[in-house]
PDBML (XML) file of the C-alpha atoms, coordinates in Angstrom:
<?xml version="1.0" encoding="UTF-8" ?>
<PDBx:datablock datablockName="MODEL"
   xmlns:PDBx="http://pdbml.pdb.org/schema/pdbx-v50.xsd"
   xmlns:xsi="http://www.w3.org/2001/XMLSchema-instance"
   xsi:schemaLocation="http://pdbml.pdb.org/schema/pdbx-v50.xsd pdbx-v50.xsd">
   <PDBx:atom_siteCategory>
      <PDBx:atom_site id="1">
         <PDBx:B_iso_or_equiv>0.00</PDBx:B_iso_or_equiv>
         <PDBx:Cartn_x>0.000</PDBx:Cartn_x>
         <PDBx:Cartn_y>0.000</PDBx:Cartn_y>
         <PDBx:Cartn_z>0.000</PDBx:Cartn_z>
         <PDBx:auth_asym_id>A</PDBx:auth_asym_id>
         <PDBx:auth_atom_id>CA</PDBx:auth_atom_id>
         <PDBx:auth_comp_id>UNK</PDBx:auth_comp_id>
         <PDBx:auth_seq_id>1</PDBx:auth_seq_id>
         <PDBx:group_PDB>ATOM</PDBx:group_PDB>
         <PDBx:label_alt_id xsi:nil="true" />
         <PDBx:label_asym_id>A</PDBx:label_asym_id>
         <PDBx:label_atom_id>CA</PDBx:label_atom_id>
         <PDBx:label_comp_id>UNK</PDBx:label_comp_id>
         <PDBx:label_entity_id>1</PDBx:label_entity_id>
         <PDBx:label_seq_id>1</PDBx:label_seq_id>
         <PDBx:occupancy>1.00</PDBx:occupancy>
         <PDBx:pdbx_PDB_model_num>1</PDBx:pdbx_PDB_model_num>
         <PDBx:type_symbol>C</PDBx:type_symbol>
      </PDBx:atom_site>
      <PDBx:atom_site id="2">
         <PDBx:B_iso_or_equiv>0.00</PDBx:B_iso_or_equiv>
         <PDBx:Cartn_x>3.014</PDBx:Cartn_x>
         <PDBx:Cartn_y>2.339</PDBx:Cartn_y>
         <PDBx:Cartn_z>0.380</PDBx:Cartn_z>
         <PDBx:auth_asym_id>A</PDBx:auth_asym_id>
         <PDBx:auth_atom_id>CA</PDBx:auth_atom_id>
         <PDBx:auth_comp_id>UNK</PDBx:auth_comp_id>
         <PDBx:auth_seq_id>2</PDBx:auth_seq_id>
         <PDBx:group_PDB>ATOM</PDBx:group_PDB>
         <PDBx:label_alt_id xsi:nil="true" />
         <PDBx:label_asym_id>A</PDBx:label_asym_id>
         <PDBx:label_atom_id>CA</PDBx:label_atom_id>
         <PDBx:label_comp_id>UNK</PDBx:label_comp_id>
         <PDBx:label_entity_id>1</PDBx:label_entity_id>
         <PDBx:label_seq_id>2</PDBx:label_seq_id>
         <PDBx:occupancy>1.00</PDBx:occupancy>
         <PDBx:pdbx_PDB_model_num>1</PDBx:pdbx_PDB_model_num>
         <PDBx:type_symbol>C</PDBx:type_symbol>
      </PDBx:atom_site>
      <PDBx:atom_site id="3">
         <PDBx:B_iso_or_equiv>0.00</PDBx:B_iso_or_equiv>
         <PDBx:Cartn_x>4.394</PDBx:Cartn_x>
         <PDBx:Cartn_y>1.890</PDBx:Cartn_y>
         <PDBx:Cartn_z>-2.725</PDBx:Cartn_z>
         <PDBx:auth_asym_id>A</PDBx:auth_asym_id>
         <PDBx:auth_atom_id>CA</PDBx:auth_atom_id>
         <PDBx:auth_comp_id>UNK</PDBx:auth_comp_id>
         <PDBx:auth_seq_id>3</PDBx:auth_seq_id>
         <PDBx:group_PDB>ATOM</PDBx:group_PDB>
         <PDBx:label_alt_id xsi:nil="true" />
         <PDBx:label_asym_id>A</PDBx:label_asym_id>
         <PDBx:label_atom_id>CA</PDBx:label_atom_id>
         <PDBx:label_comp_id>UNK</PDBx:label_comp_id>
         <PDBx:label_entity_id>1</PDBx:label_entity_id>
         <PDBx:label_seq_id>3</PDBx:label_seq_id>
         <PDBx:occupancy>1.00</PDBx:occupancy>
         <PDBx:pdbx_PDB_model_num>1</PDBx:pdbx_PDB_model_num>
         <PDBx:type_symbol>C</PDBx:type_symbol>
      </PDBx:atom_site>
      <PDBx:atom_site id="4">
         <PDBx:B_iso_or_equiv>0.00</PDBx:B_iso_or_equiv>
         <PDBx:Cartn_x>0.977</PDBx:Cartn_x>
         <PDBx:Cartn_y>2.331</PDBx:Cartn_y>
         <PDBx:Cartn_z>-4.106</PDBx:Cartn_z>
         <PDBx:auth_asym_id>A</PDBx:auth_asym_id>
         <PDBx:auth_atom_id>CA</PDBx:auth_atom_id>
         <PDBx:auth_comp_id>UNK</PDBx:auth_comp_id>
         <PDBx:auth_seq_id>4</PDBx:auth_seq_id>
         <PDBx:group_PDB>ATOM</PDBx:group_PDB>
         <PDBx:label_alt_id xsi:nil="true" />
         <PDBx:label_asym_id>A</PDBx:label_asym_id>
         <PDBx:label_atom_id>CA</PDBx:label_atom_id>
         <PDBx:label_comp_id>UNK</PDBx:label_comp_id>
         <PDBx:label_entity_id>1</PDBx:label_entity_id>
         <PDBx:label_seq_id>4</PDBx:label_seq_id>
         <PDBx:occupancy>1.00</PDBx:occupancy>
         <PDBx:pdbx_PDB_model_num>1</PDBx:pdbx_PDB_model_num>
         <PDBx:type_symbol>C</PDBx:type_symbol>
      </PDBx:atom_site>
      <PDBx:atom_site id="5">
         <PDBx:B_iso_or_equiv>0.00</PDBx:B_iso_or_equiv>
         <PDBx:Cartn_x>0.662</PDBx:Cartn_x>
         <PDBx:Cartn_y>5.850</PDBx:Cartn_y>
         <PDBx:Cartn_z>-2.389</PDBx:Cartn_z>
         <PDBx:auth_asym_id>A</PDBx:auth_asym_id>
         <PDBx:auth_atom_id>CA</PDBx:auth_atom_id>
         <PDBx:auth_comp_id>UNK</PDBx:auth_comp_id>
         <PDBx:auth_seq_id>5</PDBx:auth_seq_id>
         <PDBx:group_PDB>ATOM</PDBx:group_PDB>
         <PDBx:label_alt_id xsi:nil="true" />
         <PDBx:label_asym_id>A</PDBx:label_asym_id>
         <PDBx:label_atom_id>CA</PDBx:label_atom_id>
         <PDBx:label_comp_id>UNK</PDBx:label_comp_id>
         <PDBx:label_entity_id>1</PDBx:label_entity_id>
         <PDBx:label_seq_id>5</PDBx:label_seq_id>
         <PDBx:occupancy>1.00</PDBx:occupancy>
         <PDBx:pdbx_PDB_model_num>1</PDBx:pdbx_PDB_model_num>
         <PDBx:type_symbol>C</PDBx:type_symbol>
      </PDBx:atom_site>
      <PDBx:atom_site id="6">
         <PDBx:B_iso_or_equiv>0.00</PDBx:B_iso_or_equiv>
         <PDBx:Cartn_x>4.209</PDBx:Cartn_x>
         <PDBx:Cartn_y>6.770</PDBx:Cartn_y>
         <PDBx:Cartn_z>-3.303</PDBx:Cartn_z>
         <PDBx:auth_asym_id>A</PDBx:auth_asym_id>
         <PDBx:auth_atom_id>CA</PDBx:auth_atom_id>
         <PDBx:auth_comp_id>UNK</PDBx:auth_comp_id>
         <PDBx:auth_seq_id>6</PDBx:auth_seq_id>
         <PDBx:group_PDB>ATOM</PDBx:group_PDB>
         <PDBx:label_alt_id xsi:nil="true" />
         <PDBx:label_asym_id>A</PDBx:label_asym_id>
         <PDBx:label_atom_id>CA</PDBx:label_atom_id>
         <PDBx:label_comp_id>UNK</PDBx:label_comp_id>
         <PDBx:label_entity_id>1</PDBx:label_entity_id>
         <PDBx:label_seq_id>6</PDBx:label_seq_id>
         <PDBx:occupancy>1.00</PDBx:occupancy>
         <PDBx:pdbx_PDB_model_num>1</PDBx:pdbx_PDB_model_num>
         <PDBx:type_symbol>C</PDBx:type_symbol>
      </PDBx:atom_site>
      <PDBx:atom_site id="7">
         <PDBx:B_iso_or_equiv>0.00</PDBx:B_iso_or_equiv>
         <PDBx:Cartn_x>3.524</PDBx:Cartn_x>
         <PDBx:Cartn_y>6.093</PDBx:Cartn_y>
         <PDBx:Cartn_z>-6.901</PDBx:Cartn_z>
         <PDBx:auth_asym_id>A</PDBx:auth_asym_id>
         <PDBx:auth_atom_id>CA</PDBx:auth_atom_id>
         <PDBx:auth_comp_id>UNK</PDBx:auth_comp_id>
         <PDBx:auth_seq_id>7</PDBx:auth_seq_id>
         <PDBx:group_PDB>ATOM</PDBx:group_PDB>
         <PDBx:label_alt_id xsi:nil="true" />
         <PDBx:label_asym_id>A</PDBx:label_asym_id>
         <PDBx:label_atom_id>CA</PDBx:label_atom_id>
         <PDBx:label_comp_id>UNK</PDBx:label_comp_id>
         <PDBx:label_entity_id>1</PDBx:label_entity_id>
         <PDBx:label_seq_id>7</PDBx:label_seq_id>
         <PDBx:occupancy>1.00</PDBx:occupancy>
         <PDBx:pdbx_PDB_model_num>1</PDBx:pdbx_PDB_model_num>
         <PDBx:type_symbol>C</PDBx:type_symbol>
      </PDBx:atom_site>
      <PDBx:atom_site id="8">
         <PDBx:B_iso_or_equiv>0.00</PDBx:B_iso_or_equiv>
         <PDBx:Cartn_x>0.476</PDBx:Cartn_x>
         <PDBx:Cartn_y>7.716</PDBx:Cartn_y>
         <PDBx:Cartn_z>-7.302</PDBx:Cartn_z>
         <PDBx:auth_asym_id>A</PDBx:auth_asym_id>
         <PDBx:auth_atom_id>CA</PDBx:auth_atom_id>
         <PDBx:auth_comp_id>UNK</PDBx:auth_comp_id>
         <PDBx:auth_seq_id>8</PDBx:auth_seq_id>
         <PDBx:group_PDB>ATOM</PDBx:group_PDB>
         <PDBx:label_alt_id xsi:nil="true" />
         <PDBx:label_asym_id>A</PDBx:label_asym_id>
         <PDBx:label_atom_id>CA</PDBx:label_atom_id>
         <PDBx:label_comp_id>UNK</PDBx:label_comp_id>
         <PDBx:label_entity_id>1</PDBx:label_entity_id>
         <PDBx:label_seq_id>8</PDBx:label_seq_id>
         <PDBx:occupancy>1.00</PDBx:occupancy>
         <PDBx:pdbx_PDB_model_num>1</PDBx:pdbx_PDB_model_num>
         <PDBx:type_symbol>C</PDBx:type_symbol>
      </PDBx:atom_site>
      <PDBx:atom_site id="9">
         <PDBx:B_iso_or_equiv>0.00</PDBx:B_iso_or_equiv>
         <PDBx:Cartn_x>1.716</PDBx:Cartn_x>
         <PDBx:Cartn_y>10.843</PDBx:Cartn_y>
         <PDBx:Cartn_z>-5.569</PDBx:Cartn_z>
         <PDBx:auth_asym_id>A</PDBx:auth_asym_id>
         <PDBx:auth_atom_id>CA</PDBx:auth_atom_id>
         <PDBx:auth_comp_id>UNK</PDBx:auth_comp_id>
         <PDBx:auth_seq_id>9</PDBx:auth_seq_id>
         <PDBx:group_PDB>ATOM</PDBx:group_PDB>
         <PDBx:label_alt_id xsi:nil="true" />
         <PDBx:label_asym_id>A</PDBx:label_asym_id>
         <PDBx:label_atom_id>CA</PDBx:label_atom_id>
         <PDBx:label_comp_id>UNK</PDBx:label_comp_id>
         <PDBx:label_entity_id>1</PDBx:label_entity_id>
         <PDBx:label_seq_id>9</PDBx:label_seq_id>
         <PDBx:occupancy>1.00</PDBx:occupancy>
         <PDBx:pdbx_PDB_model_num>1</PDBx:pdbx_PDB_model_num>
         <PDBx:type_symbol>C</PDBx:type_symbol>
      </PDBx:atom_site>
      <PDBx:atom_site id="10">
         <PDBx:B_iso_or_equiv>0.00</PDBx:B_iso_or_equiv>
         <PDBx:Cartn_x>4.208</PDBx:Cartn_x>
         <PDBx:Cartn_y>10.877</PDBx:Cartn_y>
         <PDBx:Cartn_z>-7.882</PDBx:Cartn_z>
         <PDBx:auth_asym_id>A</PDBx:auth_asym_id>
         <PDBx:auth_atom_id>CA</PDBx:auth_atom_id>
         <PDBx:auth_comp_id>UNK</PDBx:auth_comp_id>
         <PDBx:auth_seq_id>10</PDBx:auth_seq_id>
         <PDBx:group_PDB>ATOM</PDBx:group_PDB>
         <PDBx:label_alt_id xsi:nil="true" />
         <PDBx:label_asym_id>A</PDBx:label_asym_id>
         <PDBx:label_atom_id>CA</PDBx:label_atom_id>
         <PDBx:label_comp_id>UNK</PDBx:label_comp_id>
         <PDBx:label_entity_id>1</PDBx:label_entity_id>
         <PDBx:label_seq_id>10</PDBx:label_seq_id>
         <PDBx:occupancy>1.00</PDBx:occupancy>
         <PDBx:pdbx_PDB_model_num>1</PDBx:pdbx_PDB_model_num>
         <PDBx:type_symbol>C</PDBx:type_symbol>
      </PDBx:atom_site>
      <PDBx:atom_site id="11">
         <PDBx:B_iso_or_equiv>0.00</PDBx:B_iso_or_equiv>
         <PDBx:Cartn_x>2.376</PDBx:Cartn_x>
         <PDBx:Cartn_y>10.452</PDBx:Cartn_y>
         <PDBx:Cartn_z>-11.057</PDBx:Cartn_z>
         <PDBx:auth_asym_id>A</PDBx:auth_asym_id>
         <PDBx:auth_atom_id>CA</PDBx:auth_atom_id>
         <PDBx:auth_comp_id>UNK</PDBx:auth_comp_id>
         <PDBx:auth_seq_id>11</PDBx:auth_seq_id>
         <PDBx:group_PDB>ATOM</PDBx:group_PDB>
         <PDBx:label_alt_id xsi:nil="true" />
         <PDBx:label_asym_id>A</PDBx:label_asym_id>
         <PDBx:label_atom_id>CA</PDBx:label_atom_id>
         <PDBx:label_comp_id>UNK</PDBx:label_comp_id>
         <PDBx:label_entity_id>1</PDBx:label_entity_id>
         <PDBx:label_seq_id>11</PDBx:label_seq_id>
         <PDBx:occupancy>1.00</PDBx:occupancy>
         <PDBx:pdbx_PDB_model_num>1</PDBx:pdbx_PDB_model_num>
         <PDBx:type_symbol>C</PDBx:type_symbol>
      </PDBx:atom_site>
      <PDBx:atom_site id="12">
         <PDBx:B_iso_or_equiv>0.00</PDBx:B_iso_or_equiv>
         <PDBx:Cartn_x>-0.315</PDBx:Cartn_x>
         <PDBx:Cartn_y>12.919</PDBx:Cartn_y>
         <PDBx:Cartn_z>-9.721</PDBx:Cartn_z>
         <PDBx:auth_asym_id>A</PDBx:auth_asym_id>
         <PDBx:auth_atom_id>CA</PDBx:auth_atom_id>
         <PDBx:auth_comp_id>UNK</PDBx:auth_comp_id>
         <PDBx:auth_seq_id>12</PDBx:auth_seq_id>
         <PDBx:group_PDB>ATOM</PDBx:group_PDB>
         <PDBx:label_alt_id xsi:nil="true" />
         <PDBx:label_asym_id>A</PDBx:label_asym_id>
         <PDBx:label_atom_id>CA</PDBx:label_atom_id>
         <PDBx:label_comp_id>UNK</PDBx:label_comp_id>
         <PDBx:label_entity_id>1</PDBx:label_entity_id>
         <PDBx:label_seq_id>12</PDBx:label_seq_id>
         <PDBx:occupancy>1.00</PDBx:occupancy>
         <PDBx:pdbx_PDB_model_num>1</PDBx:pdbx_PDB_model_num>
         <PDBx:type_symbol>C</PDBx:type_symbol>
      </PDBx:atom_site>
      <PDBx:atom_site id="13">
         <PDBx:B_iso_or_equiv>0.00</PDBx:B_iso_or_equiv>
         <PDBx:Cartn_x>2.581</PDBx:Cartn_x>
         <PDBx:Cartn_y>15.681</PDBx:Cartn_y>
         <PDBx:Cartn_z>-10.343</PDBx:Cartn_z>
         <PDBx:auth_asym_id>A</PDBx:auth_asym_id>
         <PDBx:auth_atom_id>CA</PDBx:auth_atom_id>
         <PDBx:auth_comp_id>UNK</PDBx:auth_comp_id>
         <PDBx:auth_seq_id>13</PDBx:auth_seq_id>
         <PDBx:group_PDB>ATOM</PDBx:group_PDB>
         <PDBx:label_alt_id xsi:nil="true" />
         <PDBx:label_asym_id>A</PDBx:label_asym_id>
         <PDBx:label_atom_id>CA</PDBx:label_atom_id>
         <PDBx:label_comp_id>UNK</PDBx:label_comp_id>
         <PDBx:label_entity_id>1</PDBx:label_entity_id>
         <PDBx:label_seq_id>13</PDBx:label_seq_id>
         <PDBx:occupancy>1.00</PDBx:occupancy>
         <PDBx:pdbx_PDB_model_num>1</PDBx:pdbx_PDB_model_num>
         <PDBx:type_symbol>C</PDBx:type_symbol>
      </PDBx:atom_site>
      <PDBx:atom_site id="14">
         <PDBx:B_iso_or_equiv>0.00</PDBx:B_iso_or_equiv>
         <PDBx:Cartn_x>4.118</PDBx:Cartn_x>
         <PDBx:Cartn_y>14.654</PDBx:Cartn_y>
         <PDBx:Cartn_z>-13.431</PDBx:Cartn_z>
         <PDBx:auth_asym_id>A</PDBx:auth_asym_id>
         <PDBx:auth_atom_id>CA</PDBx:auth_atom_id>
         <PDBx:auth_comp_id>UNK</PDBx:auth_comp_id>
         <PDBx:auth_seq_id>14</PDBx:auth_seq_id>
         <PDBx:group_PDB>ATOM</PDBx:group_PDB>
         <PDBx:label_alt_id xsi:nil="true" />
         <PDBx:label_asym_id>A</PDBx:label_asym_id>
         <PDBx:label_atom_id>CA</PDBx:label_atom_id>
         <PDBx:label_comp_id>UNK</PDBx:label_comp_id>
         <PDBx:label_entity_id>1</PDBx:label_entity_id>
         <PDBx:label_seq_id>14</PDBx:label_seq_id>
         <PDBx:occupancy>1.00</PDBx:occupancy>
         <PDBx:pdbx_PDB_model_num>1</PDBx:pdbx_PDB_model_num>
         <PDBx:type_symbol>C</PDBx:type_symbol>
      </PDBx:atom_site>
      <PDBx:atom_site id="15">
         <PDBx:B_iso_or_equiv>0.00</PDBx:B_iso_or_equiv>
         <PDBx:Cartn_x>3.224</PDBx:Cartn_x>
         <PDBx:Cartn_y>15.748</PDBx:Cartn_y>
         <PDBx:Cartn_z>-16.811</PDBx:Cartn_z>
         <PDBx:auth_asym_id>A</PDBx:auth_asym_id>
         <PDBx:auth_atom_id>CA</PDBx:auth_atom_id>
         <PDBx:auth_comp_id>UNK</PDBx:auth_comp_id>
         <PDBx:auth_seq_id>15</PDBx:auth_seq_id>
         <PDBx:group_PDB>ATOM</PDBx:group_PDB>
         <PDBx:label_alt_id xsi:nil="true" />
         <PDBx:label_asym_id>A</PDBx:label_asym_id>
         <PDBx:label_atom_id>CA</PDBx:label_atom_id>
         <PDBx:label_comp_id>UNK</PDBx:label_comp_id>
         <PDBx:label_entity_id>1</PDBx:label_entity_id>
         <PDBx:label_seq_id>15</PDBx:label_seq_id>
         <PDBx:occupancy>1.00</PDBx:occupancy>
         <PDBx:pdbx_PDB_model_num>1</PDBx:pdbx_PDB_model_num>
         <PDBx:type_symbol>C</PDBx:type_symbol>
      </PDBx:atom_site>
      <PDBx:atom_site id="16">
         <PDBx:B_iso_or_equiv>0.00</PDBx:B_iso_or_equiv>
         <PDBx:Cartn_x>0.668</PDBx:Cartn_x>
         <PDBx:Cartn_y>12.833</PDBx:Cartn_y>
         <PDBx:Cartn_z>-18.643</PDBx:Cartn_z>
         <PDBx:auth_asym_id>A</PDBx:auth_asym_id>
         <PDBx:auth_atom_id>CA</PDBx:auth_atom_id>
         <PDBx:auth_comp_id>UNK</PDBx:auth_comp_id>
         <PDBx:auth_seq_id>16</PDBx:auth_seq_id>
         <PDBx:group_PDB>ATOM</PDBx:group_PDB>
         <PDBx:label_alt_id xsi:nil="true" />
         <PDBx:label_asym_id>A</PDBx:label_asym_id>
         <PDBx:label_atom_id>CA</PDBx:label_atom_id>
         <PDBx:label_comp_id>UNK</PDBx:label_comp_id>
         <PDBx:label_entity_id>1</PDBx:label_entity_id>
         <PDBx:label_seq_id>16</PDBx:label_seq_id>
         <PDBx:occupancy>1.00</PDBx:occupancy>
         <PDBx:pdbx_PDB_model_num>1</PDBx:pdbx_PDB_model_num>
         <PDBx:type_symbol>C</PDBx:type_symbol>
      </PDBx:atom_site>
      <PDBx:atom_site id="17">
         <PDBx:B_iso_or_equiv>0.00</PDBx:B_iso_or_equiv>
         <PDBx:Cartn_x>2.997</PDBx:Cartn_x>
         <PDBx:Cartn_y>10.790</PDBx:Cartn_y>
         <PDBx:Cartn_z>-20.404</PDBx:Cartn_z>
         <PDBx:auth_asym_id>A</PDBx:auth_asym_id>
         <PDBx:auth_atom_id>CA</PDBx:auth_atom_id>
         <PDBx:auth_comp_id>UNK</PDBx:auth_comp_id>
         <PDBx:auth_seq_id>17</PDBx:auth_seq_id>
         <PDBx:group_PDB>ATOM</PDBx:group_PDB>
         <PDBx:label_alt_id xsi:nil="true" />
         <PDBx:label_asym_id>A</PDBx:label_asym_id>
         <PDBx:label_atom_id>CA</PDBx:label_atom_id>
         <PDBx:label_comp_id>UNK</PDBx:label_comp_id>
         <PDBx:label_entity_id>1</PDBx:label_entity_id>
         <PDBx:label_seq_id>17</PDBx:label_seq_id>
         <PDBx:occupancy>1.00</PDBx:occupancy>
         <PDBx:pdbx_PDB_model_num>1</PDBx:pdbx_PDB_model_num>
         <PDBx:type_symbol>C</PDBx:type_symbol>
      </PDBx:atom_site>
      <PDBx:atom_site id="18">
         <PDBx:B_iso_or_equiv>0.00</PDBx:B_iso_or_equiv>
         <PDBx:Cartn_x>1.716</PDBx:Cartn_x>
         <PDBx:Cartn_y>10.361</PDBx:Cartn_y>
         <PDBx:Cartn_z>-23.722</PDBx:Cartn_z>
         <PDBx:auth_asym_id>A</PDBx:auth_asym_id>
         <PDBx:auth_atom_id>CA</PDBx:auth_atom_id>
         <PDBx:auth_comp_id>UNK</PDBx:auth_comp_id>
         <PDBx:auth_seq_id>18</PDBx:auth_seq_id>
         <PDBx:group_PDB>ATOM</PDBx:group_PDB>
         <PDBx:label_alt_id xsi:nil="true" />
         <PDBx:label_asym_id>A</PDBx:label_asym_id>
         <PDBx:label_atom_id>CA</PDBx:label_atom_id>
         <PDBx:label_comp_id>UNK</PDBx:label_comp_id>
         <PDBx:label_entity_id>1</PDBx:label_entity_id>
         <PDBx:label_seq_id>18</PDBx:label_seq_id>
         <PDBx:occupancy>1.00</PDBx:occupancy>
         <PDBx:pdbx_PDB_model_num>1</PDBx:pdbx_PDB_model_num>
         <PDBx:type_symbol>C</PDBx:type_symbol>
      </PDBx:atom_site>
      <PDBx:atom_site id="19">
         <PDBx:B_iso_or_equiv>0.00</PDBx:B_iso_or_equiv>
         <PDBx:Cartn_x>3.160</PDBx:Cartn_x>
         <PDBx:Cartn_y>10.377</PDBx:Cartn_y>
         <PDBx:Cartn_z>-26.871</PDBx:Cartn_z>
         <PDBx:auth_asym_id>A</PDBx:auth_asym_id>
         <PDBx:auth_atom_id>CA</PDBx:auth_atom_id>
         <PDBx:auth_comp_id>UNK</PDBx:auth_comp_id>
         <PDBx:auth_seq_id>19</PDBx:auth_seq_id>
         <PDBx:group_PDB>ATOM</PDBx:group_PDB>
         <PDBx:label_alt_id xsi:nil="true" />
         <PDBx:label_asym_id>A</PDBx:label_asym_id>
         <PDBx:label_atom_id>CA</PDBx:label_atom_id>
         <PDBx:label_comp_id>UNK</PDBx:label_comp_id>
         <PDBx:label_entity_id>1</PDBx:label_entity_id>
         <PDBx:label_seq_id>19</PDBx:label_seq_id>
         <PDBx:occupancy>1.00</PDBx:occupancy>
         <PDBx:pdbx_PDB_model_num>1</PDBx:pdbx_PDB_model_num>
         <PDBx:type_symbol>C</PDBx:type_symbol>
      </PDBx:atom_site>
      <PDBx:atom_site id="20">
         <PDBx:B_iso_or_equiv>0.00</PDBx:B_iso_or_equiv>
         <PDBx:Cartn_x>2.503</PDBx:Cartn_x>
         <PDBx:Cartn_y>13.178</PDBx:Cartn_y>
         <PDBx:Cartn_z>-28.734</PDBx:Cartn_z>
         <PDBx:auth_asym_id>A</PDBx:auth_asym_id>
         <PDBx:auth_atom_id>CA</PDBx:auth_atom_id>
         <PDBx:auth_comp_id>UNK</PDBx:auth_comp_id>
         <PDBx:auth_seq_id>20</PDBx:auth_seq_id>
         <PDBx:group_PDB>ATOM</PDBx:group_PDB>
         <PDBx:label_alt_id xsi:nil="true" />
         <PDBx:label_asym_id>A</PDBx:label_asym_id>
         <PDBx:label_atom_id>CA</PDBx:label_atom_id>
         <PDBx:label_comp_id>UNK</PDBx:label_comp_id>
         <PDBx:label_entity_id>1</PDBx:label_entity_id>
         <PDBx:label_seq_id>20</PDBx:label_seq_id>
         <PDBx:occupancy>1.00</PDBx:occupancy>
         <PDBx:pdbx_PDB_model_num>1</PDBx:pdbx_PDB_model_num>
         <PDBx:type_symbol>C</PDBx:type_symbol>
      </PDBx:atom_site>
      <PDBx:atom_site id="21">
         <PDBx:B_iso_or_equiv>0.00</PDBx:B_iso_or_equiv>
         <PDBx:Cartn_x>3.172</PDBx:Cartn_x>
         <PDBx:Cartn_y>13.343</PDBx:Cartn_y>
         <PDBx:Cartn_z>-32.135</PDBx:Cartn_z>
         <PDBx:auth_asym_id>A</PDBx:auth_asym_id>
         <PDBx:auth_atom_id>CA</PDBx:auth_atom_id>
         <PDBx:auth_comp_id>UNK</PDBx:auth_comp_id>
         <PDBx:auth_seq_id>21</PDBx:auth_seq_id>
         <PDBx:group_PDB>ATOM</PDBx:group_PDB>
         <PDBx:label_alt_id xsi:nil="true" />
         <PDBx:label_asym_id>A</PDBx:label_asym_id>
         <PDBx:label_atom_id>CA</PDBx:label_atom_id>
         <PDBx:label_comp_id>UNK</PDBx:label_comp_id>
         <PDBx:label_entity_id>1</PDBx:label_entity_id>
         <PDBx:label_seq_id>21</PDBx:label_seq_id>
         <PDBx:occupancy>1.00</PDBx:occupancy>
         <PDBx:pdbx_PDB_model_num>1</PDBx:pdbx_PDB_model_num>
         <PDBx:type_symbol>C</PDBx:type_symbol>
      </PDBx:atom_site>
      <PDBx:atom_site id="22">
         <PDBx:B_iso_or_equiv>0.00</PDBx:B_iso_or_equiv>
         <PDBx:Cartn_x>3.681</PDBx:Cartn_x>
         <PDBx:Cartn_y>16.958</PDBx:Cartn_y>
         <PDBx:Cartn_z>-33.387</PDBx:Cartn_z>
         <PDBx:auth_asym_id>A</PDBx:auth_asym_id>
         <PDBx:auth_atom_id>CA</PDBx:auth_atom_id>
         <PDBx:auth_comp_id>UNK</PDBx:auth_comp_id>
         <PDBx:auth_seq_id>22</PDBx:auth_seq_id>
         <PDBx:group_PDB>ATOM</PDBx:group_PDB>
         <PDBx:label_alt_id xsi:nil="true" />
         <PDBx:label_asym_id>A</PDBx:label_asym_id>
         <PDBx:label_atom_id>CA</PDBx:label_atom_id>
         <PDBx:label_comp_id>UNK</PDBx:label_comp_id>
         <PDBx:label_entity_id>1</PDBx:label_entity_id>
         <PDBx:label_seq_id>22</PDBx:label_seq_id>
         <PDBx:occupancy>1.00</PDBx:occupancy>
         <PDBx:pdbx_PDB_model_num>1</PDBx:pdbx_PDB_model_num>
         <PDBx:type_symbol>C</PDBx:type_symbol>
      </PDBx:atom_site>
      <PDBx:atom_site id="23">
         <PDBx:B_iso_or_equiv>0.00</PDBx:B_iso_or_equiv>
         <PDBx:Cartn_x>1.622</PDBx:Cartn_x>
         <PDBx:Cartn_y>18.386</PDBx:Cartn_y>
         <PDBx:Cartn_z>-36.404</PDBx:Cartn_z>
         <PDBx:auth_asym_id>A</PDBx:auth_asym_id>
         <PDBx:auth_atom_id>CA</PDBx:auth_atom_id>
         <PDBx:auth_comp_id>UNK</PDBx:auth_comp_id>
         <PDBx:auth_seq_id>23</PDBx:auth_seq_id>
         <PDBx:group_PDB>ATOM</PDBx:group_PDB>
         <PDBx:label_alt_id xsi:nil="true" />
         <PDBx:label_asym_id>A</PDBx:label_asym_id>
         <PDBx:label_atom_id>CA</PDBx:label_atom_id>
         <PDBx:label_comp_id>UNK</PDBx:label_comp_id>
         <PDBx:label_entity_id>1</PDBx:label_entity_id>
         <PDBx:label_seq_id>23</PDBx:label_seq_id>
         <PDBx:occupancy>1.00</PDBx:occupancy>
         <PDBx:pdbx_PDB_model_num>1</PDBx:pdbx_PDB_model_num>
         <PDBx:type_symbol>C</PDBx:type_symbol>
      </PDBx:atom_site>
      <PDBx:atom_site id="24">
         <PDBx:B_iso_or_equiv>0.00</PDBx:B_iso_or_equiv>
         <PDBx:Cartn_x>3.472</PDBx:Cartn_x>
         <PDBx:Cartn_y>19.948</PDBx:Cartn_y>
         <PDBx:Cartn_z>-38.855</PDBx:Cartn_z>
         <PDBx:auth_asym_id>A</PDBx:auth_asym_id>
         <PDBx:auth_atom_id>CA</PDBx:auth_atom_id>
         <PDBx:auth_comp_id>UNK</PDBx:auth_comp_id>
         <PDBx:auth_seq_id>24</PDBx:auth_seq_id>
         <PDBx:group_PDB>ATOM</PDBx:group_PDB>
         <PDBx:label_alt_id xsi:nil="true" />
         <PDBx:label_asym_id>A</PDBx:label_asym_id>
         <PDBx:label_atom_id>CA</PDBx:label_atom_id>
         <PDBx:label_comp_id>UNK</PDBx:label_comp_id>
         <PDBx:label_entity_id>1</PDBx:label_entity_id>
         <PDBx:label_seq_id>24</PDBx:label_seq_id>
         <PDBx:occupancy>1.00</PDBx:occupancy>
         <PDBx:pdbx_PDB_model_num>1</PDBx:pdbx_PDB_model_num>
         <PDBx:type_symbol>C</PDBx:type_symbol>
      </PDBx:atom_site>
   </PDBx:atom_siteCategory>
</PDBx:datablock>
């Protein structure tokens, strides 16, 4: 449950990590 906590917190705060692809 820790680890659980711990990662969530930390993906809470990061950016979304998909993969954009640029337009152009």
């Amino acid at each position: 449950q820790e680890l659980l906590q711990e990662g969530l917190a930390r993906s809470q705060g990061a950016p979304p990590a998909t993969r954009g692809d640029k337009k152009c």
